[in-house]
Protein backbone atom coordinates (compact mmCIF):
# COMPACT_ATOMS: atom_id res chain seq x y z
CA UNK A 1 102.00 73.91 156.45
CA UNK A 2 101.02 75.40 152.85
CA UNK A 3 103.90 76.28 151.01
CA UNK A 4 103.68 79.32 148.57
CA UNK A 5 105.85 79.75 145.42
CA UNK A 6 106.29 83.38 143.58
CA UNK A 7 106.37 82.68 140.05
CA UNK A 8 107.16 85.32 137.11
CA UNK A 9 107.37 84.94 133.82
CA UNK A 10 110.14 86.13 131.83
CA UNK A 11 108.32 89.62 130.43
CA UNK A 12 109.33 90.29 134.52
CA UNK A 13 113.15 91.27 132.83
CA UNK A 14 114.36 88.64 135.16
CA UNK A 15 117.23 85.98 134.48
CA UNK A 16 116.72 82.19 135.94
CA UNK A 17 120.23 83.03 137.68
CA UNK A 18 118.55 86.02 139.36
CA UNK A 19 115.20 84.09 139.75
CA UNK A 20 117.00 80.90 141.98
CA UNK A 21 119.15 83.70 143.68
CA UNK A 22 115.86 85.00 145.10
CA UNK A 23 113.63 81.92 144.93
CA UNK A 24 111.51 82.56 142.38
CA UNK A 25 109.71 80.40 139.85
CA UNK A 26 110.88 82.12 136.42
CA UNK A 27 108.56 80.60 133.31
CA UNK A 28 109.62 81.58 129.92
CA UNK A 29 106.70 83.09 127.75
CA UNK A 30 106.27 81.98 124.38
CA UNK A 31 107.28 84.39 121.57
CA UNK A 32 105.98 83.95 117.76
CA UNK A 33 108.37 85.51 115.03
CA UNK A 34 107.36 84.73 111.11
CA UNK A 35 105.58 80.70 112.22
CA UNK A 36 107.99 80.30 114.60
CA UNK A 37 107.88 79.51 118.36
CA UNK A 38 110.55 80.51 120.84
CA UNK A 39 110.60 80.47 124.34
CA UNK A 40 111.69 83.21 125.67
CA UNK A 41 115.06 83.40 127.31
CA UNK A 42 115.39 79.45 126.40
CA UNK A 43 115.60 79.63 122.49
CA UNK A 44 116.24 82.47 121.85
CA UNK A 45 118.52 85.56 123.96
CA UNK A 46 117.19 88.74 124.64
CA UNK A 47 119.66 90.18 121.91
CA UNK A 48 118.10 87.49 119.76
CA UNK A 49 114.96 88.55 120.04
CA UNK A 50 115.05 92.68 119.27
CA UNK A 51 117.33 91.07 116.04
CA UNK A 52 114.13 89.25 114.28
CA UNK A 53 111.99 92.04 115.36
């Protein structure tokens, strides 16, 4: 039997605790801010984020 996997990415405004509640694959996406890499949700909080913006 094929299995089949739903998988988001974090612009989705989902949380990995609300992702494994429902079982979905949750990917973070990468952000750049000033030569730096974050991924989303991972390194750096939402709160984090709209702060460097």
């Amino acid at each position: 039997m094929n299995k089949i996997a739903l998988v988001l990415d974090t612009a989705s405004n989902m949380d990995f605790e609300m992702a494994e509640k429902f079982g979905f694959e949750l990917l973070p996406y990468s952000i750049e801010i000033e030569g730096e890499v974050y991924d989303d949700l991972i390194d750096i909080p939402r709160e984090g984020f709209y702060e460097r913006l």
